[in-house]
PDB file of N, CA and C in Angstrom:
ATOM      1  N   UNK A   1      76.097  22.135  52.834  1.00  0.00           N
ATOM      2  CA  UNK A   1      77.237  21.687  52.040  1.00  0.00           C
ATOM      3  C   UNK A   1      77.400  20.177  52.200  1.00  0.00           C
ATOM      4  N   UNK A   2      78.064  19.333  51.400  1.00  0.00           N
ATOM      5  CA  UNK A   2      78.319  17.942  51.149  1.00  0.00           C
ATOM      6  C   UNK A   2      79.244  17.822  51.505  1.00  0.00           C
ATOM      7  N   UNK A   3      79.401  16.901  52.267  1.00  0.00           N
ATOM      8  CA  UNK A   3      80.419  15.934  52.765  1.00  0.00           C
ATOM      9  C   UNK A   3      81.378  15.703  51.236  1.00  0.00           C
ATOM     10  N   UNK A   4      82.100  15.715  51.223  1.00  0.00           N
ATOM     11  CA  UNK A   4      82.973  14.896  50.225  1.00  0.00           C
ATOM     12  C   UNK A   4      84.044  13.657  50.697  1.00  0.00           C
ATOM     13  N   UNK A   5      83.909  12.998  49.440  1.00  0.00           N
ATOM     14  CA  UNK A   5      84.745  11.174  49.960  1.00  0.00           C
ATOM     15  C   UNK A   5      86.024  11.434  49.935  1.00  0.00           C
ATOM     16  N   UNK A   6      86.623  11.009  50.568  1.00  0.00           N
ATOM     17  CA  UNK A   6      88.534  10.861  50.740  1.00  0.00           C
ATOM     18  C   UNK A   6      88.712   9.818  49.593  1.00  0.00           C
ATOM     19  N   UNK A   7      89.333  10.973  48.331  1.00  0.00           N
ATOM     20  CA  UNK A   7      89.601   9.941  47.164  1.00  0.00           C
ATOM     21  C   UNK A   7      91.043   9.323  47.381  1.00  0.00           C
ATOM     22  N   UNK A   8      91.764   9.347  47.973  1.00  0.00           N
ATOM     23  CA  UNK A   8      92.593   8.337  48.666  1.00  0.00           C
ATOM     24  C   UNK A   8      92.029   7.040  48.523  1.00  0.00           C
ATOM     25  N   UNK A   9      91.230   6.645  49.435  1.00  0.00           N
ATOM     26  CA  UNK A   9      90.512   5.794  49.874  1.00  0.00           C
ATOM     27  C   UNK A   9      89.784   4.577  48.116  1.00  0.00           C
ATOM     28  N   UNK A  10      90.096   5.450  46.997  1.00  0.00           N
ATOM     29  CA  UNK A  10      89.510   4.688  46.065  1.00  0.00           C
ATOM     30  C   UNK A  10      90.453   4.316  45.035  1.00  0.00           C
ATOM     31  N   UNK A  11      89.820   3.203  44.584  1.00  0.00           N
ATOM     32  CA  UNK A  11      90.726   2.151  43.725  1.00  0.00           C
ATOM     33  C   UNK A  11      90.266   1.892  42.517  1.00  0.00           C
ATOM     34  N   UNK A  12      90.811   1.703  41.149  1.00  0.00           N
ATOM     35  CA  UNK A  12      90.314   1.801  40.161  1.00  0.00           C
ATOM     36  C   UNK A  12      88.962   0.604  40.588  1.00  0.00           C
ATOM     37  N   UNK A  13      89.150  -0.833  41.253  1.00  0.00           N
ATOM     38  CA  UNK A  13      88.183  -1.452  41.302  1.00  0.00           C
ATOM     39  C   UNK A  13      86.899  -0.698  41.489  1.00  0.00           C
ATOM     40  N   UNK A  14      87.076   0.357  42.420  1.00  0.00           N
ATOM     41  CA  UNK A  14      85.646   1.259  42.981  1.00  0.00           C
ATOM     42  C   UNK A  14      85.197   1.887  41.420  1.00  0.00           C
ATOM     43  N   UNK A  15      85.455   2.044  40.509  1.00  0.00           N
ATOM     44  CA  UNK A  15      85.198   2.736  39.249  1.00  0.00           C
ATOM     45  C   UNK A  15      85.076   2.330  38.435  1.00  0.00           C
ATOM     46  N   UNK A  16      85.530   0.861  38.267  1.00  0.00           N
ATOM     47  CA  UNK A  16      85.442  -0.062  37.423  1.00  0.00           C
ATOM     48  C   UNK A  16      83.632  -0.255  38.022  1.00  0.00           C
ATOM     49  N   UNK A  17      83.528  -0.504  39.283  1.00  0.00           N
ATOM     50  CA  UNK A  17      82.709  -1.218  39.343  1.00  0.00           C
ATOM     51  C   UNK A  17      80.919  -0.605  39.502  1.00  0.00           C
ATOM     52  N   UNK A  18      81.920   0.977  38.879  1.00  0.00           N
ATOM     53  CA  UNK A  18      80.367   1.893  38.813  1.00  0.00           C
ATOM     54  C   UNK A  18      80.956   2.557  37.307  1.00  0.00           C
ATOM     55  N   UNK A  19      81.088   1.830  36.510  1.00  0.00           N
ATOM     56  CA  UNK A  19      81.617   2.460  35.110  1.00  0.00           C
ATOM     57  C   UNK A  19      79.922   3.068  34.621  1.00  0.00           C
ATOM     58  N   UNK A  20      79.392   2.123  34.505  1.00  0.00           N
ATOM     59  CA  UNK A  20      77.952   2.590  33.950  1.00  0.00           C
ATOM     60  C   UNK A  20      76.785   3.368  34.776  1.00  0.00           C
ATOM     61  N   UNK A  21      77.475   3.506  36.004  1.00  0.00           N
ATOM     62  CA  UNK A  21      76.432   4.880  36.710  1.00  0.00           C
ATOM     63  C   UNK A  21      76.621   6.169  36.037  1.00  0.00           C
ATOM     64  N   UNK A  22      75.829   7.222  36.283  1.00  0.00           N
ATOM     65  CA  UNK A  22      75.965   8.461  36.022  1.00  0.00           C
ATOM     66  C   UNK A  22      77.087   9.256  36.469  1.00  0.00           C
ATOM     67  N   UNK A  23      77.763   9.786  35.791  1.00  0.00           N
ATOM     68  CA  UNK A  23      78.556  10.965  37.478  1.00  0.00           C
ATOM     69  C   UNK A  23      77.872  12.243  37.039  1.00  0.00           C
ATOM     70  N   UNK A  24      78.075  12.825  37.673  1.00  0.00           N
ATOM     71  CA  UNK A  24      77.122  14.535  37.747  1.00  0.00           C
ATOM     72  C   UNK A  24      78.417  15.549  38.039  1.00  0.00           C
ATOM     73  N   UNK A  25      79.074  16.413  36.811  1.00  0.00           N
ATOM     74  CA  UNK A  25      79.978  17.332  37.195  1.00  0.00           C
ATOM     75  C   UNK A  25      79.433  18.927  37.592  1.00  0.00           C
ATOM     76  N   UNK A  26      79.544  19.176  38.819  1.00  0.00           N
ATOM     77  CA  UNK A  26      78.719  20.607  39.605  1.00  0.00           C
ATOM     78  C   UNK A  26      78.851  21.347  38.565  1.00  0.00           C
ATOM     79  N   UNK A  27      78.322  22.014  38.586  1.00  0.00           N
ATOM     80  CA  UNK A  27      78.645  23.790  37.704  1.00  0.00           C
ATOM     81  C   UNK A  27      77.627  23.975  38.953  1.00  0.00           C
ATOM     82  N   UNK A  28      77.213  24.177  39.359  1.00  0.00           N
ATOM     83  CA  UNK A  28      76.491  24.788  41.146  1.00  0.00           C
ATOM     84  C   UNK A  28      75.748  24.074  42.028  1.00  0.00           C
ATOM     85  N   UNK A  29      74.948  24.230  43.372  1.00  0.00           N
ATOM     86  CA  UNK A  29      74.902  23.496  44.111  1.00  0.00           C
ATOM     87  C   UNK A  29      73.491  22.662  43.321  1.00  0.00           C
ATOM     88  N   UNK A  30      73.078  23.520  42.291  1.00  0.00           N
ATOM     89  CA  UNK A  30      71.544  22.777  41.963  1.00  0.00           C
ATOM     90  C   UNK A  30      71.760  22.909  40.103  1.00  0.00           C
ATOM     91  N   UNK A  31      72.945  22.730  39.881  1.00  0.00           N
ATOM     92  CA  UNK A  31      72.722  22.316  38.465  1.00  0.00           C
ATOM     93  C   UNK A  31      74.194  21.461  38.020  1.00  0.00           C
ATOM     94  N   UNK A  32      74.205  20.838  37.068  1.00  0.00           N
ATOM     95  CA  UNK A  32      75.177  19.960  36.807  1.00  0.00           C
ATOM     96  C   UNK A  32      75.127  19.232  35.287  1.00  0.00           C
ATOM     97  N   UNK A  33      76.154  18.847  34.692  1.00  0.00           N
ATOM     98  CA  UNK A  33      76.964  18.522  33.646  1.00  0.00           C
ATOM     99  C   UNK A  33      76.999  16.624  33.768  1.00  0.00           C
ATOM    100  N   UNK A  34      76.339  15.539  32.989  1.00  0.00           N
ATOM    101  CA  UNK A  34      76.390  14.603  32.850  1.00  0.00           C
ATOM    102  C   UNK A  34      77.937  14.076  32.559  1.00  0.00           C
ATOM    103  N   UNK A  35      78.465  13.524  33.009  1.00  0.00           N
ATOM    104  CA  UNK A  35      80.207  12.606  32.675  1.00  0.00           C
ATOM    105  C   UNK A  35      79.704  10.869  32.250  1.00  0.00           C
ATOM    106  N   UNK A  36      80.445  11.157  31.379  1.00  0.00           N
ATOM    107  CA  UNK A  36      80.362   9.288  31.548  1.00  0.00           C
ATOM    108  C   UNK A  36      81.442   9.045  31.349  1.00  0.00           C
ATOM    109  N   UNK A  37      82.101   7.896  32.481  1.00  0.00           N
ATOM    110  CA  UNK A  37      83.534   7.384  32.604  1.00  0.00           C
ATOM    111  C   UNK A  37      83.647   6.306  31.144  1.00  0.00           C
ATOM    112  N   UNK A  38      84.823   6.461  30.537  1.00  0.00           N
ATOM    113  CA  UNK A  38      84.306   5.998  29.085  1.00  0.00           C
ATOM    114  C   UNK A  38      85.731   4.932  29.039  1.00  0.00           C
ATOM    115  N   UNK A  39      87.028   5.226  29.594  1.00  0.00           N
ATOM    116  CA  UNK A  39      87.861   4.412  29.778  1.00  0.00           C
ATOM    117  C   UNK A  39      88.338   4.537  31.285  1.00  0.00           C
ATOM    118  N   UNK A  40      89.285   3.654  31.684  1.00  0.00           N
ATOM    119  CA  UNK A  40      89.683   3.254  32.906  1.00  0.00           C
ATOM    120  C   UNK A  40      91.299   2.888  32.676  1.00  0.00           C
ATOM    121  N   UNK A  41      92.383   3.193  32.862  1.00  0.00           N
ATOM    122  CA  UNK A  41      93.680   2.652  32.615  1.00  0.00           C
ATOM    123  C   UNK A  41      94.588   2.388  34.173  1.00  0.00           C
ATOM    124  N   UNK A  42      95.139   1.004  34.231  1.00  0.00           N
ATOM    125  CA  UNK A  42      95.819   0.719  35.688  1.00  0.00           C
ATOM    126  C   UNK A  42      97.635   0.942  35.271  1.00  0.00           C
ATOM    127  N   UNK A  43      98.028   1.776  36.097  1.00  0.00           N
ATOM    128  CA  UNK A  43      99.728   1.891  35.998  1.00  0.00           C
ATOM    129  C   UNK A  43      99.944   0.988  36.986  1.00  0.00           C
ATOM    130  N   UNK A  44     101.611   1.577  37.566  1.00  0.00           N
ATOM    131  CA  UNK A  44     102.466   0.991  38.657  1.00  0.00           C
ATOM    132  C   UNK A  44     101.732   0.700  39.777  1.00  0.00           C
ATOM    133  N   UNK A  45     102.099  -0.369  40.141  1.00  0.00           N
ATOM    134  CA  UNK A  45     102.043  -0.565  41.992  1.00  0.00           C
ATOM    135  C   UNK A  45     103.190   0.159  42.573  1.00  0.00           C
ATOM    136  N   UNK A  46     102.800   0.915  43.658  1.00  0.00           N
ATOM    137  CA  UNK A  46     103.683   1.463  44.613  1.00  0.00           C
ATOM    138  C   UNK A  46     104.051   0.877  45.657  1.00  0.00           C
ATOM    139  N   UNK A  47     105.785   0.796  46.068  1.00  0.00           N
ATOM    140  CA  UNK A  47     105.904  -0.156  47.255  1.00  0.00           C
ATOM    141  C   UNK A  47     105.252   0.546  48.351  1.00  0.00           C
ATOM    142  N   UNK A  48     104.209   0.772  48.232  1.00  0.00           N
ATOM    143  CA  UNK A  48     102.809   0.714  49.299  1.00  0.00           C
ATOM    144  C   UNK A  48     101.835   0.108  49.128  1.00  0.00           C
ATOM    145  N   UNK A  49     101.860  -0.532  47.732  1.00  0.00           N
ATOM    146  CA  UNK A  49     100.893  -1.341  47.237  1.00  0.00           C
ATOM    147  C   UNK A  49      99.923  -0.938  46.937  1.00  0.00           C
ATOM    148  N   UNK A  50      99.648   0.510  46.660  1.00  0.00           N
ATOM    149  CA  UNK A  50      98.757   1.240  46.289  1.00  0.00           C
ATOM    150  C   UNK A  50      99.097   0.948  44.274  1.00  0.00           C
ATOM    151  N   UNK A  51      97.937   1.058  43.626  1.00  0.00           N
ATOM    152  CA  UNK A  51      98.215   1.115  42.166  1.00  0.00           C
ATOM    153  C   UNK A  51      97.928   2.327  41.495  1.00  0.00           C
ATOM    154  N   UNK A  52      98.455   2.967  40.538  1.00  0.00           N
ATOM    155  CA  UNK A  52      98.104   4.278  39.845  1.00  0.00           C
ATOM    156  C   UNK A  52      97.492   3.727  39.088  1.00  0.00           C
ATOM    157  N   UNK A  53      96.779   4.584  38.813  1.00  0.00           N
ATOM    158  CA  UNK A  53      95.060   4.418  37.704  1.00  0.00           C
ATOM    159  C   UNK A  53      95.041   5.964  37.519  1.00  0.00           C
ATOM    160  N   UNK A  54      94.145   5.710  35.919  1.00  0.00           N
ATOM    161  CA  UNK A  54      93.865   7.175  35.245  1.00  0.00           C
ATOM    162  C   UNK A  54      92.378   6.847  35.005  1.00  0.00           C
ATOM    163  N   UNK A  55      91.640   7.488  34.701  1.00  0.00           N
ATOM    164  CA  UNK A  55      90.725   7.750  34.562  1.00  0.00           C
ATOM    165  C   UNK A  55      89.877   8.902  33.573  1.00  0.00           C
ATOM    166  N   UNK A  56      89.285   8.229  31.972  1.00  0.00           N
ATOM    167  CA  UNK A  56      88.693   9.037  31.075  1.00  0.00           C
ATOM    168  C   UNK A  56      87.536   8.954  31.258  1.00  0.00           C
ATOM    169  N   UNK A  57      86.498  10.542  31.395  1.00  0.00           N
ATOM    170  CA  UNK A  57      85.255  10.784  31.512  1.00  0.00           C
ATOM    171  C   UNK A  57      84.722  11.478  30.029  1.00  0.00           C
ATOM    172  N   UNK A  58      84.005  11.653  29.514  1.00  0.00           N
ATOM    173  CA  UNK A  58      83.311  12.438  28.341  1.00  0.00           C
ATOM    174  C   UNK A  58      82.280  13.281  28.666  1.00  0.00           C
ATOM    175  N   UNK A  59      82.342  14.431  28.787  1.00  0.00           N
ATOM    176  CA  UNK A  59      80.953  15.448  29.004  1.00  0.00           C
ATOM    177  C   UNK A  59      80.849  15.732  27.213  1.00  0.00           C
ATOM    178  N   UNK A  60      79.693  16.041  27.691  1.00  0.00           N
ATOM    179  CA  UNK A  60      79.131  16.686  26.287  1.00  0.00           C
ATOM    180  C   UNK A  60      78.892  18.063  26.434  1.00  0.00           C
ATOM    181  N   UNK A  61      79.418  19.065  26.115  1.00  0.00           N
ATOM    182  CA  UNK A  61      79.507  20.812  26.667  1.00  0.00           C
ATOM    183  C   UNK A  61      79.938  21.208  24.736  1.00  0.00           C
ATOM    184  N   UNK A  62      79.788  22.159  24.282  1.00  0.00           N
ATOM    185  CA  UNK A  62      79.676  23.021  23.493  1.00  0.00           C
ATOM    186  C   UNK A  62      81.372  23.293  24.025  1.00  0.00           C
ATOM    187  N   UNK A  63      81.848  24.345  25.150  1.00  0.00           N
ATOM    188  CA  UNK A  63      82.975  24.740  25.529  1.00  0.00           C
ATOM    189  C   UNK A  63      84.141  23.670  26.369  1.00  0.00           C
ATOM    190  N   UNK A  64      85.047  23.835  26.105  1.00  0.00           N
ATOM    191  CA  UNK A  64      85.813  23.117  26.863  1.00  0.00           C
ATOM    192  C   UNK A  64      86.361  23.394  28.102  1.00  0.00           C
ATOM    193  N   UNK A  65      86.093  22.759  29.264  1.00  0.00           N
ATOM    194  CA  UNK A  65      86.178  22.936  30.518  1.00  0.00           C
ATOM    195  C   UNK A  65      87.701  22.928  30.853  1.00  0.00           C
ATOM    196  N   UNK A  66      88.121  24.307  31.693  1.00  0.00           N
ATOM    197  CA  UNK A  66      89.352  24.345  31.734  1.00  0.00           C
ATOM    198  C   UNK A  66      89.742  23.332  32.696  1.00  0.00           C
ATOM    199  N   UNK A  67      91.341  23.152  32.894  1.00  0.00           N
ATOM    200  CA  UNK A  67      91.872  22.241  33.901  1.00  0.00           C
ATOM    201  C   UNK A  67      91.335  22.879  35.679  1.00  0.00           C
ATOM    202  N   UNK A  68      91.242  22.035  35.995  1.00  0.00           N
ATOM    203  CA  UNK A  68      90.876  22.361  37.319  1.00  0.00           C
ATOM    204  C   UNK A  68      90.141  20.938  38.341  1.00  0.00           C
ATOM    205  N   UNK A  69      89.783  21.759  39.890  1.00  0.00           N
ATOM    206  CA  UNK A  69      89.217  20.907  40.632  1.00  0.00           C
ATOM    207  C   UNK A  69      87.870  20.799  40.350  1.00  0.00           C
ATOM    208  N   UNK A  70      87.242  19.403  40.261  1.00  0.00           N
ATOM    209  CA  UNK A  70      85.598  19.843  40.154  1.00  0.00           C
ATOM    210  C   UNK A  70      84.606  19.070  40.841  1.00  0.00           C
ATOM    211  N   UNK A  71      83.621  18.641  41.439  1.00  0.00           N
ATOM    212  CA  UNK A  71      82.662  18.531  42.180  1.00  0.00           C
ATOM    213  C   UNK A  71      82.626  17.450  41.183  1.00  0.00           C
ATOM    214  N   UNK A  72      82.378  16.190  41.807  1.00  0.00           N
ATOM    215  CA  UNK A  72      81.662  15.039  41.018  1.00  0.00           C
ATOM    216  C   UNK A  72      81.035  14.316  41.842  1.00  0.00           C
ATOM    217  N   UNK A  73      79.337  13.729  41.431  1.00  0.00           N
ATOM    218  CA  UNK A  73      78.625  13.330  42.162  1.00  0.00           C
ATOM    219  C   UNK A  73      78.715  11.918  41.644  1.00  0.00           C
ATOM    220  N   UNK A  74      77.956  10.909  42.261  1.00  0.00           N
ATOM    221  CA  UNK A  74      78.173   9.676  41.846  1.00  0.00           C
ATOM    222  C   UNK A  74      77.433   9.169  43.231  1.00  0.00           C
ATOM    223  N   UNK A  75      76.573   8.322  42.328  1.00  0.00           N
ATOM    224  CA  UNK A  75      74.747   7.953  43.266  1.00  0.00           C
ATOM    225  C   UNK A  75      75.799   6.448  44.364  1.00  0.00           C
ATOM    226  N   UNK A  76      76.684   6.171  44.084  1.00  0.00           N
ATOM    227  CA  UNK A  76      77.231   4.688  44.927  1.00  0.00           C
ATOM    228  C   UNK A  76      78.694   5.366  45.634  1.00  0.00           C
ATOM    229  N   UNK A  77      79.327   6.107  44.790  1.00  0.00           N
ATOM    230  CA  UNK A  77      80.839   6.613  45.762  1.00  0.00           C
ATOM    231  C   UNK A  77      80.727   7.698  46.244  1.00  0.00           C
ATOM    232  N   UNK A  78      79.674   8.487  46.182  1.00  0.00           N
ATOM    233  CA  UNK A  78      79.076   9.618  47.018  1.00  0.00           C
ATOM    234  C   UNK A  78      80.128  10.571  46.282  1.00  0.00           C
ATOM    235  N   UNK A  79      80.288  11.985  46.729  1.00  0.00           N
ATOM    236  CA  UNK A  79      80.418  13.322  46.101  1.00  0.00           C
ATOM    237  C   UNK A  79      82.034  12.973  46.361  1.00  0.00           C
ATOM    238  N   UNK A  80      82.818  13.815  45.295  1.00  0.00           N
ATOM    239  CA  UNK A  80      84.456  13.475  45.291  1.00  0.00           C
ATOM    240  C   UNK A  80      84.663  14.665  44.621  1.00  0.00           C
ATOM    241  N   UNK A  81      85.576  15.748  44.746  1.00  0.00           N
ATOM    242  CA  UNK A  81      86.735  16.305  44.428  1.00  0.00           C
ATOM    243  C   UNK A  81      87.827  15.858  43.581  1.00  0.00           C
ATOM    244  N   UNK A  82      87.807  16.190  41.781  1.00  0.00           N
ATOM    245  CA  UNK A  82      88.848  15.129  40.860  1.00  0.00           C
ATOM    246  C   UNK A  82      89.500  16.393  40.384  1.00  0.00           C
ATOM    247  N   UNK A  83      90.578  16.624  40.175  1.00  0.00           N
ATOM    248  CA  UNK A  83      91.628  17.409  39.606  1.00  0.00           C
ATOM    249  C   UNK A  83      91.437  16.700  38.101  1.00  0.00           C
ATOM    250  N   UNK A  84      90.462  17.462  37.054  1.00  0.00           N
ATOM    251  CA  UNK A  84      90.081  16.793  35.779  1.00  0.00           C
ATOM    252  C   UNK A  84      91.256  18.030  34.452  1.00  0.00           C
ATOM    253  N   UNK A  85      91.693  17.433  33.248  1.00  0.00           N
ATOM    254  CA  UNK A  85      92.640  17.750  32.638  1.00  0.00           C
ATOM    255  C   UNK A  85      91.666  17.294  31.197  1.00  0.00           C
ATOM    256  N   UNK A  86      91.530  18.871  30.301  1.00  0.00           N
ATOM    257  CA  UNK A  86      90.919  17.836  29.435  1.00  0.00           C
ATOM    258  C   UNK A  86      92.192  17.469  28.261  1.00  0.00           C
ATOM    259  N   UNK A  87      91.934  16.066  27.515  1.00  0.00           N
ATOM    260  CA  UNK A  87      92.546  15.295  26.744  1.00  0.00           C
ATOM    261  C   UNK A  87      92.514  15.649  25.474  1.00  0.00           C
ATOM    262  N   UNK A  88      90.970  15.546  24.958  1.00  0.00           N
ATOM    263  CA  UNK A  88      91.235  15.584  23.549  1.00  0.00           C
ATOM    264  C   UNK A  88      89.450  15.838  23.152  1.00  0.00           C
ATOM    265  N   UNK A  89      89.590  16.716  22.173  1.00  0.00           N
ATOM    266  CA  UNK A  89      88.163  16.920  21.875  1.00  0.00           C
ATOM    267  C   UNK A  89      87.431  15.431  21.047  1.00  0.00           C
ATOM    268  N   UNK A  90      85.874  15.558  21.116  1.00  0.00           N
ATOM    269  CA  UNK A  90      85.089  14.208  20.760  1.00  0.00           C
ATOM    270  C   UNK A  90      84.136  14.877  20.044  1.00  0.00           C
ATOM    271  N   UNK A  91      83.464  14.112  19.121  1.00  0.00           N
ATOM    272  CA  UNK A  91      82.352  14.199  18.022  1.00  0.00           C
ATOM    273  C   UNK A  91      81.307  15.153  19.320  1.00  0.00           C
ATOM    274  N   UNK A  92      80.668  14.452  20.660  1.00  0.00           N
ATOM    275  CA  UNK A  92      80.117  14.976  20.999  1.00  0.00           C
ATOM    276  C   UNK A  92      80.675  16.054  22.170  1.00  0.00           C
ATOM    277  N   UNK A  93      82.057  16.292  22.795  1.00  0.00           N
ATOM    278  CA  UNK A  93      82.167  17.385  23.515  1.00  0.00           C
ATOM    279  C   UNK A  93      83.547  17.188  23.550  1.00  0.00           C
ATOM    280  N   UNK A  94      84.172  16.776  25.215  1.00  0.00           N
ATOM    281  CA  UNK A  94      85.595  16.673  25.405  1.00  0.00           C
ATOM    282  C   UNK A  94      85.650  15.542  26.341  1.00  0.00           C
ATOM    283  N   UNK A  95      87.146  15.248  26.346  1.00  0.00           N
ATOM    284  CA  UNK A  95      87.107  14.048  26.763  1.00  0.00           C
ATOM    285  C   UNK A  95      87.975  14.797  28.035  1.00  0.00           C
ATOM    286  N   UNK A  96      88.071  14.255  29.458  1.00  0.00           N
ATOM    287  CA  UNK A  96      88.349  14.499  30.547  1.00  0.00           C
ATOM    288  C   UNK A  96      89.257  13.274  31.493  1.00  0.00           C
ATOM    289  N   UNK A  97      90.553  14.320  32.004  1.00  0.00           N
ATOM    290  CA  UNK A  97      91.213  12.847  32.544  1.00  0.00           C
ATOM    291  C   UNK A  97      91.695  13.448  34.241  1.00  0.00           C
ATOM    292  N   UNK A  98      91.307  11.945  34.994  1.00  0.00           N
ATOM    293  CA  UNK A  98      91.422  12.041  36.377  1.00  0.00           C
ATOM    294  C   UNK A  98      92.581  11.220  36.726  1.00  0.00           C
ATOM    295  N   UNK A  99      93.527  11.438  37.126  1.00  0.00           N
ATOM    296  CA  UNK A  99      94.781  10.644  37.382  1.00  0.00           C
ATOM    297  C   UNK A  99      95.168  10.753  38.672  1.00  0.00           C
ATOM    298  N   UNK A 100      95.369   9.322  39.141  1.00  0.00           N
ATOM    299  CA  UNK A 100      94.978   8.695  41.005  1.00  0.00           C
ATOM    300  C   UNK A 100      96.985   8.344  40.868  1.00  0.00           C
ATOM    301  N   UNK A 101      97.220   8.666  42.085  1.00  0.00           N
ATOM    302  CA  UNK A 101      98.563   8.313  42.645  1.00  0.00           C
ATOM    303  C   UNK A 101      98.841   7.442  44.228  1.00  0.00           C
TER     304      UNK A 101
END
Protein backbone atom coordinates (compact mmCIF):
# COMPACT_ATOMS: atom_id res chain seq x y z
CA UNK A 1 0.00 0.00 0.00
CA UNK A 2 1.08 3.80 -0.60
CA UNK A 3 1.94 6.11 1.64
CA UNK A 4 -0.36 9.01 1.04
CA UNK A 5 0.65 13.00 1.35
CA UNK A 6 -0.93 15.10 4.20
CA UNK A 7 -3.01 17.37 1.91
CA UNK A 8 -2.97 19.87 4.65
CA UNK A 9 0.42 20.44 3.97
CA UNK A 10 -0.48 21.79 0.21
CA UNK A 11 -1.01 25.10 -1.26
CA UNK A 12 -2.56 26.12 -4.35
CA UNK A 13 1.24 27.23 -5.23
CA UNK A 14 2.06 23.25 -5.04
CA UNK A 15 -0.64 22.83 -8.02
CA UNK A 16 -0.16 25.68 -9.71
CA UNK A 17 3.19 24.60 -10.03
CA UNK A 18 2.43 20.99 -11.40
CA UNK A 19 -0.71 22.22 -13.46
CA UNK A 20 0.70 20.44 -16.56
CA UNK A 21 1.78 17.04 -14.98
CA UNK A 22 -0.44 14.13 -15.27
CA UNK A 23 -2.61 13.16 -12.20
CA UNK A 24 -3.73 9.47 -12.32
CA UNK A 25 -7.35 8.95 -10.62
CA UNK A 26 -7.19 5.01 -9.00
CA UNK A 27 -10.09 2.96 -10.07
CA UNK A 28 -7.50 0.07 -8.52
CA UNK A 29 -4.15 -0.57 -7.35
CA UNK A 30 -2.97 -1.25 -11.17
CA UNK A 31 -5.35 0.70 -13.27
CA UNK A 32 -6.32 4.35 -13.43
CA UNK A 33 -8.28 7.32 -15.04
CA UNK A 34 -6.09 10.34 -16.59
CA UNK A 35 -7.23 14.05 -14.72
CA UNK A 36 -6.00 17.07 -16.00
CA UNK A 37 -6.13 20.03 -13.54
CA UNK A 38 -7.74 22.50 -16.03
CA UNK A 39 -8.48 25.50 -13.58
CA UNK A 40 -7.11 26.57 -10.20
CA UNK A 41 -9.25 29.31 -8.11
CA UNK A 42 -7.63 31.18 -4.69
CA UNK A 43 -10.43 32.29 -1.92
CA UNK A 44 -10.00 33.78 1.69
CA UNK A 45 -6.97 33.89 3.81
CA UNK A 46 -7.65 32.46 7.16
CA UNK A 47 -6.51 34.25 10.33
CA UNK A 48 -4.08 31.32 10.19
CA UNK A 49 -2.90 32.46 7.11
CA UNK A 50 -3.71 29.51 5.46
CA UNK A 51 -5.63 30.42 1.89
CA UNK A 52 -8.73 28.47 0.47
CA UNK A 53 -8.24 27.28 -3.02
CA UNK A 54 -10.55 25.10 -5.26
CA UNK A 55 -9.44 23.12 -7.61
CA UNK A 56 -10.97 21.93 -11.38
CA UNK A 57 -9.75 18.56 -12.85
CA UNK A 58 -11.37 17.04 -16.26
CA UNK A 59 -11.40 13.19 -16.72
CA UNK A 60 -12.59 11.94 -19.77
CA UNK A 61 -15.02 8.77 -18.63
CA UNK A 62 -18.20 7.96 -20.69
CA UNK A 63 -19.99 7.84 -16.85
CA UNK A 64 -19.94 10.31 -14.33
CA UNK A 65 -18.00 9.67 -11.27
CA UNK A 66 -20.00 9.95 -8.20
CA UNK A 67 -19.01 12.41 -5.29
CA UNK A 68 -16.59 10.85 -3.20
CA UNK A 69 -12.91 10.21 -1.82
CA UNK A 70 -10.44 9.22 -4.53
CA UNK A 71 -6.82 8.12 -4.91
CA UNK A 72 -4.84 10.66 -6.95
CA UNK A 73 -1.42 10.06 -8.14
CA UNK A 74 0.82 12.80 -9.20
CA UNK A 75 4.62 11.92 -10.41
CA UNK A 76 6.03 15.42 -8.09
CA UNK A 77 3.26 15.63 -4.97
CA UNK A 78 3.22 11.94 -4.61
CA UNK A 79 -0.25 9.98 -3.97
CA UNK A 80 -3.15 12.27 -2.14
CA UNK A 81 -6.63 11.50 -1.02
CA UNK A 82 -9.16 14.54 -2.72
CA UNK A 83 -12.83 14.58 -1.68
CA UNK A 84 -13.71 15.26 -5.71
CA UNK A 85 -17.52 16.74 -6.48
CA UNK A 86 -18.36 16.60 -10.01
CA UNK A 87 -19.32 20.23 -11.52
CA UNK A 88 -20.52 20.14 -14.77
CA UNK A 89 -20.45 17.86 -17.74
CA UNK A 90 -17.69 18.64 -20.87
CA UNK A 91 -17.63 17.90 -24.67
CA UNK A 92 -15.12 15.26 -23.57
CA UNK A 93 -16.32 13.79 -20.00
CA UNK A 94 -16.84 15.71 -16.56
CA UNK A 95 -15.41 18.25 -14.97
CA UNK A 96 -14.28 17.55 -11.19
CA UNK A 97 -13.85 19.88 -8.14
CA UNK A 98 -11.35 19.60 -5.13
CA UNK A 99 -11.93 22.27 -2.52
CA UNK A 100 -8.86 22.95 0.14
CA UNK A 101 -9.81 24.76 3.54
Amino acid sequence: MTETVDVAGLTLEHFTAAARDGYLLAASETFGFPLTLVETHSGVTLPDSRTQFRLEFEIAVANCPEQGIYRIHHPTLGVMDLFLTPVAATPNGFRLEACFT
